[in-house]
Protein backbone atom coordinates (compact mmCIF):
# COMPACT_ATOMS: atom_id res chain seq x y z
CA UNK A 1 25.22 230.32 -126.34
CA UNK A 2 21.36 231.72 -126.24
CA UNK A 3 19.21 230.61 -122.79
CA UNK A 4 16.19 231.16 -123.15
CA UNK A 5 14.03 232.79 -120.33
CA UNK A 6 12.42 230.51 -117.74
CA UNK A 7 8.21 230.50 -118.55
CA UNK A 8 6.39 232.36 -115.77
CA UNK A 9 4.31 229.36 -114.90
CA UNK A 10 7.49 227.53 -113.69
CA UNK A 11 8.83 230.57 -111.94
CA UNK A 12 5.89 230.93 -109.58
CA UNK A 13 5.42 227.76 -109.17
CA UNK A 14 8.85 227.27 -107.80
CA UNK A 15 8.55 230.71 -105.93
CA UNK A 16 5.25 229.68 -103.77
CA UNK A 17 6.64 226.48 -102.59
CA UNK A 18 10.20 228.60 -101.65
CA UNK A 19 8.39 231.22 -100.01
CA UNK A 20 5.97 229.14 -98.08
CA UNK A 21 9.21 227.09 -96.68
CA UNK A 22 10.52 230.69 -95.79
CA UNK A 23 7.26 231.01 -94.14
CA UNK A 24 7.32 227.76 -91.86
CA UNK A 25 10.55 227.85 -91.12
CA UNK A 26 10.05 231.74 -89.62
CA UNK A 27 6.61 231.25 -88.23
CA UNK A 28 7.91 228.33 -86.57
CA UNK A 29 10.91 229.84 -84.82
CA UNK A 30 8.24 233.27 -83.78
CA UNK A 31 5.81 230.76 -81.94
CA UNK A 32 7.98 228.30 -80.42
CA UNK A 33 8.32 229.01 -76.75
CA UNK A 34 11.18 231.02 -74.59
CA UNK A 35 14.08 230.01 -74.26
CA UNK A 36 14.31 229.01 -78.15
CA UNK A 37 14.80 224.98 -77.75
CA UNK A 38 16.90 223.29 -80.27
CA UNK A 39 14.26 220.55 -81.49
CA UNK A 40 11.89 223.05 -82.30
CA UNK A 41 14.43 224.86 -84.61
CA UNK A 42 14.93 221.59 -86.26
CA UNK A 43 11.52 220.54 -86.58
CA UNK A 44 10.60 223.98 -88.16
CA UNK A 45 13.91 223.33 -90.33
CA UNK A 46 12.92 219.79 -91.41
CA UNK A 47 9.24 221.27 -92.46
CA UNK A 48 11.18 224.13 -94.21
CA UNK A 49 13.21 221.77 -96.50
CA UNK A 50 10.33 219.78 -97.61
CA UNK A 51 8.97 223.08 -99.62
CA UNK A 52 12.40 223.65 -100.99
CA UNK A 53 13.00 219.98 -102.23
CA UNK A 54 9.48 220.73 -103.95
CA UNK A 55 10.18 224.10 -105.07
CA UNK A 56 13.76 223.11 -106.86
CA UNK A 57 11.99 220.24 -108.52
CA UNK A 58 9.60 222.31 -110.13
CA UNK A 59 12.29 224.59 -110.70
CA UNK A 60 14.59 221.68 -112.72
CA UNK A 61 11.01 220.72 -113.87
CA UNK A 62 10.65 217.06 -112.91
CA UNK A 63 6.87 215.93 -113.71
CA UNK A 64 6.50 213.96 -110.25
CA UNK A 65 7.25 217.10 -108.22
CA UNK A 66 4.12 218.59 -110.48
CA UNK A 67 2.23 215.93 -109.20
CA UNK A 68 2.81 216.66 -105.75
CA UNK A 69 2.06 220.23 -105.94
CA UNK A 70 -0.67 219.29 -107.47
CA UNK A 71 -1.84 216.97 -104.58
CA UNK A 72 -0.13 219.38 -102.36
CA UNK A 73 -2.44 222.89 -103.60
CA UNK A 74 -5.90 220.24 -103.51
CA UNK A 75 -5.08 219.31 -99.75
CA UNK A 76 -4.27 223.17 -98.89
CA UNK A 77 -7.58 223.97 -100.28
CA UNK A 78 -10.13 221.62 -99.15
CA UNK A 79 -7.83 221.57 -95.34
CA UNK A 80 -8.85 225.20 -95.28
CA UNK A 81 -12.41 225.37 -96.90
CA UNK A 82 -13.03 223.14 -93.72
CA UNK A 83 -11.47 225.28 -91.30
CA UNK A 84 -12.89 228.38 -92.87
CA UNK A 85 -16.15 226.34 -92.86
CA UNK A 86 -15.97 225.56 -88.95
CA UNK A 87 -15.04 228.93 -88.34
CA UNK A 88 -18.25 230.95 -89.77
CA UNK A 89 -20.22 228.12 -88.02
CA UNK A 90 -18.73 229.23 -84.97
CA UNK A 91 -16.84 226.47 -83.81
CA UNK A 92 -15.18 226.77 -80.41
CA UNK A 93 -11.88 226.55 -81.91
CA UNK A 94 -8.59 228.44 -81.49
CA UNK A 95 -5.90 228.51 -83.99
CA UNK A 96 -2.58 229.29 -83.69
CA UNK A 97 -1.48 232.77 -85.38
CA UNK A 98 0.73 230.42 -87.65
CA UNK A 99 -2.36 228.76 -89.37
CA UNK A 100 -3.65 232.02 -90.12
CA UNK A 101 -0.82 234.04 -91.64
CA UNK A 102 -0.02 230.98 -93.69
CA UNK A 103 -3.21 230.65 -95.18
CA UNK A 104 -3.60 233.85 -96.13
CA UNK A 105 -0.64 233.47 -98.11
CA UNK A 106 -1.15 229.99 -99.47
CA UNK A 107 -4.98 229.53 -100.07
CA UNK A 108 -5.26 232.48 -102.95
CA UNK A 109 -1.64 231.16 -104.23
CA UNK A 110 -2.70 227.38 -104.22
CA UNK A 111 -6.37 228.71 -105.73
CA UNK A 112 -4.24 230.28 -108.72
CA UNK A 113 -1.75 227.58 -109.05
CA UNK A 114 -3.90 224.29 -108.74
CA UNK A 115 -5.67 224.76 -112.22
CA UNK A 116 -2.28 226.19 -113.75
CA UNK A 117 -0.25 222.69 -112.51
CA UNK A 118 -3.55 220.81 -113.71
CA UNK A 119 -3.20 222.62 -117.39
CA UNK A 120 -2.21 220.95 -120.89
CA UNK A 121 0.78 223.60 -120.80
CA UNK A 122 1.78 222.82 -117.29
CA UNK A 123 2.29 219.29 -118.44
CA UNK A 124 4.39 220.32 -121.57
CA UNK A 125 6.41 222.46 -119.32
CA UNK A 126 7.43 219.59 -116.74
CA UNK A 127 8.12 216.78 -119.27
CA UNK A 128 11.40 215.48 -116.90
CA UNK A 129 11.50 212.19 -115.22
CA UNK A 130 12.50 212.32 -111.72
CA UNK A 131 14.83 209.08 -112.49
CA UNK A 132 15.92 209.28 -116.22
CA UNK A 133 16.38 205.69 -117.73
């Protein structure tokens, strides 16, 4: 029996949203305070999971977890035009190393992936129902 190779488009799709859960989950354990308390570990866990849910939907190519990467890459970008937009007007605001390091990772990802997800081929490529009838 012949597989045939996973398209690209699917395969970084599915590897953003698994990295960036990599990327809360660690970012959230660095910056939580000493001694390490449970809840935090959890929280940063529970945040962590919600990527990967996303990221092996896209990956078994279910059309509603396109959608919400869709939604998902649209938020990430106009959330951090904003904040880039308050921060070269200079407002007196301090963010947490955490909102940096992940935006530098996800706002040139979600720029490349939100018209990809919004394509004619991206919607050929996820043609699964997330509850087959």
């Amino acid at each position: 029996m012949q597989t045939r190779p996973t398209p690209t488009g699917i395969l970084v799709s599915a590897l953003f949203f698994a990295v960036s859960g990599l990327l809360e989950l660690g970012l959230g354990v660095l910056e939580a305070p000493r001694p390490l308390p449970f809840w935090t570990v959890w929280e940063a866990l529970g945040r962590a999971i919600l990527y990967w849910l996303l990221a092996a939907g896209l990956w078994h190519r279910f059309a509603l977890c396109r959608q919400v990467a869709v939604i998902y890459c649209l938020a990430t970008l106009v959330t951090y035009a904003i904040v880039l937009g308050l921060a070269f007007g200079q407002a007196p605001l301090e963010f947490p190393s955490s909102v940096v390091v992940s935006s530098i990772f996800q706002v040139p990802s979600c720029a490349l992936l939100f018209p990809y997800l919004r394509s004619g081929a991206a919607t050929l490529l996820f043609p699964r129902a997330l509850f087959p009838r």
